[in-house]
PDB file of N, CA and C in Angstrom:
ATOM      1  N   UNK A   1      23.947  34.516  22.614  1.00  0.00           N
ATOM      2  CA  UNK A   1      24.078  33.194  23.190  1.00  0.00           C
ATOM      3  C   UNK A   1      22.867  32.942  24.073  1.00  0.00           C
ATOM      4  N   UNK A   2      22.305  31.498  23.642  1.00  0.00           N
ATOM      5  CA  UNK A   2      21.472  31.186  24.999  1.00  0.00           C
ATOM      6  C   UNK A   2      21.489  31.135  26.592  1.00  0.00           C
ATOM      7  N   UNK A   3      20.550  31.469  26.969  1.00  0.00           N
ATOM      8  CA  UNK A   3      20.863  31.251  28.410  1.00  0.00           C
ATOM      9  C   UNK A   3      21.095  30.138  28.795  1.00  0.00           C
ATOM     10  N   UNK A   4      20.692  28.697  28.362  1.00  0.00           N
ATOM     11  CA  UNK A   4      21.159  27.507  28.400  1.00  0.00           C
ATOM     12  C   UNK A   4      22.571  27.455  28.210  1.00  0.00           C
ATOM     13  N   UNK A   5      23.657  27.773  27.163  1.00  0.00           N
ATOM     14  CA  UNK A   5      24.275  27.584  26.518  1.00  0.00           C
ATOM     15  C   UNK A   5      25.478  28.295  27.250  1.00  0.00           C
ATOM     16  N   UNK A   6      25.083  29.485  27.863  1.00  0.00           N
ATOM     17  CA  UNK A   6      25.976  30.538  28.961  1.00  0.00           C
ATOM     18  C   UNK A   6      25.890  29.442  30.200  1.00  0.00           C
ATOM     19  N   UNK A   7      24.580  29.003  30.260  1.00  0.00           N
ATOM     20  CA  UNK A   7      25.063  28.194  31.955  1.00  0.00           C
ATOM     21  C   UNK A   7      25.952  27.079  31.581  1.00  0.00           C
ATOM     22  N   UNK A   8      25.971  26.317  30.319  1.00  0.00           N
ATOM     23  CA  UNK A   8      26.762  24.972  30.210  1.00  0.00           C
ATOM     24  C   UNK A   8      28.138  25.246  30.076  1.00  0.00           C
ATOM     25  N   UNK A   9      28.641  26.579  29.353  1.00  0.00           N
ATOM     26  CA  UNK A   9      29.729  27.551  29.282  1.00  0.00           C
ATOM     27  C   UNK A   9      30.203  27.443  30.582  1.00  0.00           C
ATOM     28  N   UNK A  10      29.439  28.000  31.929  1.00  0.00           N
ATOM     29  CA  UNK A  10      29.690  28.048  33.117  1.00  0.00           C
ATOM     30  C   UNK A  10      30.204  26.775  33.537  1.00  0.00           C
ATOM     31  N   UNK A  11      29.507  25.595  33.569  1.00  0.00           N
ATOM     32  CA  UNK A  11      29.392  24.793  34.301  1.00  0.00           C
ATOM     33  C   UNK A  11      30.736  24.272  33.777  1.00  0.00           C
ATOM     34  N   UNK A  12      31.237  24.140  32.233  1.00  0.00           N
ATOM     35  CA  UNK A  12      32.630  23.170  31.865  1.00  0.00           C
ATOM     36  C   UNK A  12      33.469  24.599  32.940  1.00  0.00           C
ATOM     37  N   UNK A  13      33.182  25.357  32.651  1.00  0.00           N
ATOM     38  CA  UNK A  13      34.777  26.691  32.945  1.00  0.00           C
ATOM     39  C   UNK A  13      34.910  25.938  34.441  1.00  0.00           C
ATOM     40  N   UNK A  14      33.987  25.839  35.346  1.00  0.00           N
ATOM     41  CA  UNK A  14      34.130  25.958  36.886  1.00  0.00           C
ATOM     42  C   UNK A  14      34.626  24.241  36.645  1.00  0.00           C
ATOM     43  N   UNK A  15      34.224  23.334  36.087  1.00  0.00           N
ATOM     44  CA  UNK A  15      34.880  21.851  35.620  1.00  0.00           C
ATOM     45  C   UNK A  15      36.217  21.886  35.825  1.00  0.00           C
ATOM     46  N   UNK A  16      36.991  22.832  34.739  1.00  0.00           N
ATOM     47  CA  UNK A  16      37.854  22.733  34.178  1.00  0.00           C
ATOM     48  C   UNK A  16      39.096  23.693  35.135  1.00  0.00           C
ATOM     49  N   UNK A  17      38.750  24.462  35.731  1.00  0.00           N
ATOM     50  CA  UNK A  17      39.021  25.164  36.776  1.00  0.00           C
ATOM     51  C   UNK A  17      39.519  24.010  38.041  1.00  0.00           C
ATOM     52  N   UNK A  18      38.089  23.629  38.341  1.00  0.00           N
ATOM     53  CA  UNK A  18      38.853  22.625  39.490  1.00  0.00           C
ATOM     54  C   UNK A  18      39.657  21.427  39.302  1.00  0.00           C
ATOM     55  N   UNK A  19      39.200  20.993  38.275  1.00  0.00           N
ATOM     56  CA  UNK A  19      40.479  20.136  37.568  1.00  0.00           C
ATOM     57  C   UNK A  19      41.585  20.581  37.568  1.00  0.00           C
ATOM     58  N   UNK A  20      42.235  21.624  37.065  1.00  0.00           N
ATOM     59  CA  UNK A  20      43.370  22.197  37.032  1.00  0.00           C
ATOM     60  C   UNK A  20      44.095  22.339  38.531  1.00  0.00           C
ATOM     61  N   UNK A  21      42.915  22.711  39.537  1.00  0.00           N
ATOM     62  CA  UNK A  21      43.545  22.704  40.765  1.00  0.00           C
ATOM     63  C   UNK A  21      43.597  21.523  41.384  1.00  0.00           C
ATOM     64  N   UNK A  22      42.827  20.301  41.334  1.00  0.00           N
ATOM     65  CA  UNK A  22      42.787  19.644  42.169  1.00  0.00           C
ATOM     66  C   UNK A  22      44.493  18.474  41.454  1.00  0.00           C
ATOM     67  N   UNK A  23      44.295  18.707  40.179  1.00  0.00           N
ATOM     68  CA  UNK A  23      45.614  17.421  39.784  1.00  0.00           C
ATOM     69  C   UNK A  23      47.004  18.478  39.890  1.00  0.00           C
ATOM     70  N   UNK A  24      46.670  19.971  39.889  1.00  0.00           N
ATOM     71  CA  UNK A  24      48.063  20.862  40.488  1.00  0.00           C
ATOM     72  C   UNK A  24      48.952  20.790  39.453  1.00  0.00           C
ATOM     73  N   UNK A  25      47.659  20.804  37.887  1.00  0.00           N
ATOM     74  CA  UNK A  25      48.525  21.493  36.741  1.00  0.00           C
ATOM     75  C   UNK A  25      48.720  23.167  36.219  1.00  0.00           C
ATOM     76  N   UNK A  26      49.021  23.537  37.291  1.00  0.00           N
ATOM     77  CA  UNK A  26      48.434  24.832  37.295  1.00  0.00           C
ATOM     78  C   UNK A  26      49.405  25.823  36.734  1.00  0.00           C
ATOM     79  N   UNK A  27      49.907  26.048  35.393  1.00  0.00           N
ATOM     80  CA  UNK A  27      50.683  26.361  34.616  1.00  0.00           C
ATOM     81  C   UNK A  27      51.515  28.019  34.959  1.00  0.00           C
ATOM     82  N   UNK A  28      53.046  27.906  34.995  1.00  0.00           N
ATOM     83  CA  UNK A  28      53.639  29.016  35.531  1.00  0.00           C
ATOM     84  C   UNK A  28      52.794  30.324  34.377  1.00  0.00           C
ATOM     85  N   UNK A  29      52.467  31.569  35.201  1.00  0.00           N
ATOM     86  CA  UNK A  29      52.957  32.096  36.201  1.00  0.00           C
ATOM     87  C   UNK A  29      51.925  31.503  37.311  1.00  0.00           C
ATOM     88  N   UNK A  30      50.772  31.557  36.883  1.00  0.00           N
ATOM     89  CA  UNK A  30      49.174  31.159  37.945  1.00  0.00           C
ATOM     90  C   UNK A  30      49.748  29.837  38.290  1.00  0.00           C
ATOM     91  N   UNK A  31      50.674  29.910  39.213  1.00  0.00           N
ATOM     92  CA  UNK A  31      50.797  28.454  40.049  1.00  0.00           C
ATOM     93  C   UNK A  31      49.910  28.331  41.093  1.00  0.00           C
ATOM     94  N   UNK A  32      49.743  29.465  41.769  1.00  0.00           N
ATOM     95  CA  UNK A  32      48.860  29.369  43.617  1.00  0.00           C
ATOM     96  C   UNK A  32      47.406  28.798  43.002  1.00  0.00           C
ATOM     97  N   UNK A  33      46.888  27.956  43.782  1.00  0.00           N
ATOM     98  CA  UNK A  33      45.652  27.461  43.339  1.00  0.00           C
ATOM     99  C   UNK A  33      44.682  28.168  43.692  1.00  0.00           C
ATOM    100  N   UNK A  34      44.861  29.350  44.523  1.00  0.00           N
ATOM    101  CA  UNK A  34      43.790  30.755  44.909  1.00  0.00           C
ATOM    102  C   UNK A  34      43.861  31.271  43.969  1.00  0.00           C
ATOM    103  N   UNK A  35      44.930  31.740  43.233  1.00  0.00           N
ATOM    104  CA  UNK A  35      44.802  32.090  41.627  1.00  0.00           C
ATOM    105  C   UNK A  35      44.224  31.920  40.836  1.00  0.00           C
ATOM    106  N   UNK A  36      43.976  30.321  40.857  1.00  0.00           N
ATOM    107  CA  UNK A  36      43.299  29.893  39.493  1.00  0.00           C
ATOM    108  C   UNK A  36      41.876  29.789  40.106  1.00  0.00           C
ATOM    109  N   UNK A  37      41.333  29.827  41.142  1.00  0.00           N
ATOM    110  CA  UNK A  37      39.902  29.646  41.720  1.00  0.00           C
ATOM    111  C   UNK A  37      39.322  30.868  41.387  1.00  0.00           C
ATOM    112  N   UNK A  38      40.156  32.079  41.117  1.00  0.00           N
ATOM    113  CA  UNK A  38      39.632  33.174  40.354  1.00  0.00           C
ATOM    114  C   UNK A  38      38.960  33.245  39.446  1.00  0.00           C
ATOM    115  N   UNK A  39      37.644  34.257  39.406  1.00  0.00           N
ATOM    116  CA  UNK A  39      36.831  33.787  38.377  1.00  0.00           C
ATOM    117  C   UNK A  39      37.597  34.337  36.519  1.00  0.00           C
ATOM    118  N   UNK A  40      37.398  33.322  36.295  1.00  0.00           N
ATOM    119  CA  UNK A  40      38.400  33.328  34.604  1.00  0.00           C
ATOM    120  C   UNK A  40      39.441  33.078  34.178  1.00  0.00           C
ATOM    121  N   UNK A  41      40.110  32.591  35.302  1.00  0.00           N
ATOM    122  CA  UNK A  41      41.269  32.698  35.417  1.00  0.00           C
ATOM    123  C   UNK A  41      41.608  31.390  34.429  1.00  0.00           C
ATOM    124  N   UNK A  42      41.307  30.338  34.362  1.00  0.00           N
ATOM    125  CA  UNK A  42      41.954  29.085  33.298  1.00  0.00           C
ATOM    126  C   UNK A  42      41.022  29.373  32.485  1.00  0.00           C
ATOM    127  N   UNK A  43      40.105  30.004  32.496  1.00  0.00           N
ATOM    128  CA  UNK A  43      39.690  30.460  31.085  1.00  0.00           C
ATOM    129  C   UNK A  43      40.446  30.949  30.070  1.00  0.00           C
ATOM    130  N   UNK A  44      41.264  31.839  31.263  1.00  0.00           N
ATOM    131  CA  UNK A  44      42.183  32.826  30.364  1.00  0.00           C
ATOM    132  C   UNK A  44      43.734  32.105  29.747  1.00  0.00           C
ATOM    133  N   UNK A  45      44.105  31.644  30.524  1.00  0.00           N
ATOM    134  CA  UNK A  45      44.894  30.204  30.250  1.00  0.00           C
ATOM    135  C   UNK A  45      44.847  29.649  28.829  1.00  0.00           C
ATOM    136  N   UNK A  46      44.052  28.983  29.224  1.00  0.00           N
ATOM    137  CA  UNK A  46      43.247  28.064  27.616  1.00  0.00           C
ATOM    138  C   UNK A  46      43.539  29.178  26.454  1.00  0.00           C
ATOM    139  N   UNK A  47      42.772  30.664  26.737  1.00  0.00           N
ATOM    140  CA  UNK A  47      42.319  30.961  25.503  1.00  0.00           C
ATOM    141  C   UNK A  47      43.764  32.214  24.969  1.00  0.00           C
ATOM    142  N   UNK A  48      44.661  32.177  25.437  1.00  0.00           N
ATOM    143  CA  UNK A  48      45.534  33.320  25.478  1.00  0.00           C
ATOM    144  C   UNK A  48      46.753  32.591  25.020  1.00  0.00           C
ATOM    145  N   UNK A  49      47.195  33.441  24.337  1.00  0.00           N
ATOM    146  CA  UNK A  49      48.652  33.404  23.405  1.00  0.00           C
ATOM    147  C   UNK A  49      49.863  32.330  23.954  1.00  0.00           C
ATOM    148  N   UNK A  50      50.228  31.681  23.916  1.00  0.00           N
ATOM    149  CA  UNK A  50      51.356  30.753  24.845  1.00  0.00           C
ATOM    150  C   UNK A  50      52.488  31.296  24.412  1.00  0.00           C
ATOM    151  N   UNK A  51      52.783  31.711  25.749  1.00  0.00           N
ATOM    152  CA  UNK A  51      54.116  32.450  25.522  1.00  0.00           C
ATOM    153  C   UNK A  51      55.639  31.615  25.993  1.00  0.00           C
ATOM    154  N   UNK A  52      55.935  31.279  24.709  1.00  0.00           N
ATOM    155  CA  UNK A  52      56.597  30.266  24.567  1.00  0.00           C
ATOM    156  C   UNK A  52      58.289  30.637  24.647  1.00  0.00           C
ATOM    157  N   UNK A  53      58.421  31.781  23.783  1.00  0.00           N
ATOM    158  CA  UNK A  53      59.854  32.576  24.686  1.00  0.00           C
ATOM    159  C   UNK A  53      59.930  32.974  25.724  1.00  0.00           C
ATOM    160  N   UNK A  54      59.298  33.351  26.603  1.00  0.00           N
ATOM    161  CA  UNK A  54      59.275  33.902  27.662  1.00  0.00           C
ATOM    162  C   UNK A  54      59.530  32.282  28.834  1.00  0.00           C
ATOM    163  N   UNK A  55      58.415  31.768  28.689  1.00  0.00           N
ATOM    164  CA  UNK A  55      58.490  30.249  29.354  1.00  0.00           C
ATOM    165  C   UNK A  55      60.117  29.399  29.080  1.00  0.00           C
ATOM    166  N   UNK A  56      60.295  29.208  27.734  1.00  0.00           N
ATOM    167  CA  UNK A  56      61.913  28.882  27.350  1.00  0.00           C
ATOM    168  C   UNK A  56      63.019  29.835  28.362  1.00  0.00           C
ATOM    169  N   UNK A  57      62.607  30.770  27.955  1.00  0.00           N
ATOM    170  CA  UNK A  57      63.942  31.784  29.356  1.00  0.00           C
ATOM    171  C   UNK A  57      63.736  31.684  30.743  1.00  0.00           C
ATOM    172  N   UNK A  58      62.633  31.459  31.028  1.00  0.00           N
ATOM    173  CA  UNK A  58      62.797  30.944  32.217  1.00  0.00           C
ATOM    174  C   UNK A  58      63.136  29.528  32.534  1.00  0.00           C
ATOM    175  N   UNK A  59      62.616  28.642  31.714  1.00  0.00           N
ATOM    176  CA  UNK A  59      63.178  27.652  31.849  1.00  0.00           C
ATOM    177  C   UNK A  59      65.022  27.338  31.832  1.00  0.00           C
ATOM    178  N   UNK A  60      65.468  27.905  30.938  1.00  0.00           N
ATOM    179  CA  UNK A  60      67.353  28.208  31.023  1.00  0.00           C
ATOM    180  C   UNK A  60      67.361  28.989  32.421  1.00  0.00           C
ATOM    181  N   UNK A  61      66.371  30.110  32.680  1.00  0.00           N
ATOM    182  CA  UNK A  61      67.178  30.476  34.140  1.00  0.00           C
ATOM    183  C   UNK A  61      67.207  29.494  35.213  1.00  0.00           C
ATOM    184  N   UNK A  62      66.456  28.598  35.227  1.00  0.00           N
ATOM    185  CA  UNK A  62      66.280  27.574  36.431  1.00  0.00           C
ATOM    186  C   UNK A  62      67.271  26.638  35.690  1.00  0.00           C
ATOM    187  N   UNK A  63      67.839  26.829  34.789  1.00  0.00           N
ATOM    188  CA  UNK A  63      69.130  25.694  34.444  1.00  0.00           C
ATOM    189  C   UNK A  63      68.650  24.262  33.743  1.00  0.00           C
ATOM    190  N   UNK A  64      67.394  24.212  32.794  1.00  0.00           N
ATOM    191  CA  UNK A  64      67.535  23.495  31.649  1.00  0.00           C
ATOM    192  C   UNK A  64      68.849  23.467  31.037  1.00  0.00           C
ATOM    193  N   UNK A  65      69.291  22.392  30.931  1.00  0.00           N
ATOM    194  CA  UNK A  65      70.241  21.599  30.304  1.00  0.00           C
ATOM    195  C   UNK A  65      70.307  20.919  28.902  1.00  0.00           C
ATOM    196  N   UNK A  66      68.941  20.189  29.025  1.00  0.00           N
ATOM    197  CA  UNK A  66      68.998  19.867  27.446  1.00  0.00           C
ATOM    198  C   UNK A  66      67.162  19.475  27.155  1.00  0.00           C
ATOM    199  N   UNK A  67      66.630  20.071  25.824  1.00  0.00           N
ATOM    200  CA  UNK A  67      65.159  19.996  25.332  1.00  0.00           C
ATOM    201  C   UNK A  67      65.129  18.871  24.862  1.00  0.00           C
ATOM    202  N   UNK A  68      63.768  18.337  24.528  1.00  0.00           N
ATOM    203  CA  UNK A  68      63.179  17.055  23.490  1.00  0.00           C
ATOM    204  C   UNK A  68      61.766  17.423  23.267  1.00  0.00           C
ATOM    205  N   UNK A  69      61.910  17.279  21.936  1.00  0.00           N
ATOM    206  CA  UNK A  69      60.520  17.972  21.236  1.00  0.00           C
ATOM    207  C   UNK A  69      60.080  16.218  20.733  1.00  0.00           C
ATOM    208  N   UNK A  70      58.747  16.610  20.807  1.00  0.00           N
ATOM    209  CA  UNK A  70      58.255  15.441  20.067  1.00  0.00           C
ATOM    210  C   UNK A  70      57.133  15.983  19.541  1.00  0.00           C
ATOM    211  N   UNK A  71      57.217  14.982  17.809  1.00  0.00           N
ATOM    212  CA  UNK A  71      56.056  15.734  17.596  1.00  0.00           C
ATOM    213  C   UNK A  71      56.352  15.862  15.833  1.00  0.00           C
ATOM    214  N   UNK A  72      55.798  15.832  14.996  1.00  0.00           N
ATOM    215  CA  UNK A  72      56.097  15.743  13.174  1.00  0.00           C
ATOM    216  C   UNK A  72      57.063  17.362  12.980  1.00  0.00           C
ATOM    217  N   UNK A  73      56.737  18.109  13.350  1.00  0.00           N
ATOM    218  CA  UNK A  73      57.617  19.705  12.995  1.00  0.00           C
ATOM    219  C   UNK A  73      58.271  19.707  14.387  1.00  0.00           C
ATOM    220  N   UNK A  74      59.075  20.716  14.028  1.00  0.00           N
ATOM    221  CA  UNK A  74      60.477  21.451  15.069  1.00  0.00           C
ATOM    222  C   UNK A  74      60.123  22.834  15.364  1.00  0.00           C
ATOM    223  N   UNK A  75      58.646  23.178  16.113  1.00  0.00           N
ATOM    224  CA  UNK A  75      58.436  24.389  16.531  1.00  0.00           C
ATOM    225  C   UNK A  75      58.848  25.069  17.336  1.00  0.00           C
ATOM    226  N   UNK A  76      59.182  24.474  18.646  1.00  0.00           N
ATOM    227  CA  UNK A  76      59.712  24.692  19.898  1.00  0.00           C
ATOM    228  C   UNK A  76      61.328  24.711  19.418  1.00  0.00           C
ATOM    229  N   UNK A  77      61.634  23.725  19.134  1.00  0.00           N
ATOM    230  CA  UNK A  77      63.408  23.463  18.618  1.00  0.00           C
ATOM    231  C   UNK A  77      63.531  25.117  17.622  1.00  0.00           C
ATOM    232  N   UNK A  78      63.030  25.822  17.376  1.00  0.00           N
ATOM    233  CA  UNK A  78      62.982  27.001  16.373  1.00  0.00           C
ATOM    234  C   UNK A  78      62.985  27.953  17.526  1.00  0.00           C
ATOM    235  N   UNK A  79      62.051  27.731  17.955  1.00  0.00           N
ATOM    236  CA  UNK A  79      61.900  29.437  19.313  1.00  0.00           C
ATOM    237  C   UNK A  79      63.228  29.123  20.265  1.00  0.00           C
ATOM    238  N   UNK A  80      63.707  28.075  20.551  1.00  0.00           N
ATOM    239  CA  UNK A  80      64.771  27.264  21.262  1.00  0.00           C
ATOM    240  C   UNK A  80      65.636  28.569  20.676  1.00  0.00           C
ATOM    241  N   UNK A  81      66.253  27.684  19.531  1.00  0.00           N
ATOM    242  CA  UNK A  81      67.331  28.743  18.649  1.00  0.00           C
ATOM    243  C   UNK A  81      67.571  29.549  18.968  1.00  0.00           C
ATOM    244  N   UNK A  82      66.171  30.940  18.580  1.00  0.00           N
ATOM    245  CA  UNK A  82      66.351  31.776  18.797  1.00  0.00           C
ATOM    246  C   UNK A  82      66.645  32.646  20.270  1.00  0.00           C
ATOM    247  N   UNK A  83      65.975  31.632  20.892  1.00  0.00           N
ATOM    248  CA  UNK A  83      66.414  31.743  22.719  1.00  0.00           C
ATOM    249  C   UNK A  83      67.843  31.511  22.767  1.00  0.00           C
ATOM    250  N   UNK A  84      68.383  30.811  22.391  1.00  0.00           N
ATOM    251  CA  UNK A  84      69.606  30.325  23.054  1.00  0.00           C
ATOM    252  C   UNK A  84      70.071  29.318  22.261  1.00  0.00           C
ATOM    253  N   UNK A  85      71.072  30.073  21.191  1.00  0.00           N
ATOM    254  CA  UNK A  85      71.827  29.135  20.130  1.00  0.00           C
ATOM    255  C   UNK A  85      72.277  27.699  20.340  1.00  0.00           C
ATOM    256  N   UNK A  86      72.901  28.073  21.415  1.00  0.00           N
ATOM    257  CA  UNK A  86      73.844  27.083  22.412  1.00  0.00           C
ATOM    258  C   UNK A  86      73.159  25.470  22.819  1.00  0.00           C
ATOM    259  N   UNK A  87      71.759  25.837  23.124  1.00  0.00           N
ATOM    260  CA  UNK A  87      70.835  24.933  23.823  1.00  0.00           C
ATOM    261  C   UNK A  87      70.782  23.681  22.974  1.00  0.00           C
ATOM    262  N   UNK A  88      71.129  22.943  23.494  1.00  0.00           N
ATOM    263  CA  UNK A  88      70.703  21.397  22.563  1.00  0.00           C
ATOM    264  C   UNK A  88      69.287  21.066  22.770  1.00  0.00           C
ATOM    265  N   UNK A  89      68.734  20.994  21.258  1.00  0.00           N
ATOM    266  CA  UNK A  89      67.308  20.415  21.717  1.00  0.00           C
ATOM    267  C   UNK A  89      67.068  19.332  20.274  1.00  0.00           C
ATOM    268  N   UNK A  90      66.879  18.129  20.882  1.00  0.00           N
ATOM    269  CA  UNK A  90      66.757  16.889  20.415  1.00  0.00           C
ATOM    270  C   UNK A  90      64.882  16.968  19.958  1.00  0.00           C
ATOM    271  N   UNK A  91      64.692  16.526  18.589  1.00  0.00           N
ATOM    272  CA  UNK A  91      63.382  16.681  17.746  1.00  0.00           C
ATOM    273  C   UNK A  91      63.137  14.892  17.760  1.00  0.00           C
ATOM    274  N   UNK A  92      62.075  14.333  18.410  1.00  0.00           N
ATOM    275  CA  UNK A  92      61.406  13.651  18.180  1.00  0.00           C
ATOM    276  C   UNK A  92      60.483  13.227  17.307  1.00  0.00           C
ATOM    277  N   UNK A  93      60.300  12.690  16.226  1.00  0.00           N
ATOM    278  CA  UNK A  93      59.734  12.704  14.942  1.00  0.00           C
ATOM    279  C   UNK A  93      58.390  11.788  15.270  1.00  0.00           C
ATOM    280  N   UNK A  94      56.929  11.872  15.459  1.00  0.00           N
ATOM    281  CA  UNK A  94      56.341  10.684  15.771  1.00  0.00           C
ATOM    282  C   UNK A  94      55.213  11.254  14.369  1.00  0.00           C
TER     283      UNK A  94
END
């Protein structure tokens, strides 16, 4: 990679970084915004697996009640399922 190309790399990451902190979308678990001022830290975010069962169970432990997916497929409404038969989750078709 260029050295140009590593600094413009730099310059969106530290962008995209303070963005994340300053509008305080700062996605569970890295909620503290000292967290994410860490260097890589929404790098790592962005580029890492979304852990989408894990996020669903916590979401039922804080007492989700009922899902809405939107969206042409039922991806989430599928990992739902398998989380938690029980869970009503309403598929939005757009």
């Amino acid at each position: 990679m260029r050295a140009a190309d590593v600094a413009s790399c730099s310059r969106r990451e530290a962008t995209l970084e303070a963005l994340l902190v300053a509008r305080g979308h700062a996605p569970h678990p890295n909620s503290n915004p000292k967290t994410l001022k860490t260097a890589g830290c929404a790098r790592a975010q962005l580029t890492s697996p979304v852990q989408w069962e894990a996020t669903l169970e916590a979401l039922l432990a804080r007492g989700l009640e009922r899902s809405y997916e939107l969206g042409p497929n039922k991806v989430i409404a599928g990992t739902m399922k398998r989380t938690d038969k029980a869970h009503p989750v309403t598929n939005i078709q757009v």
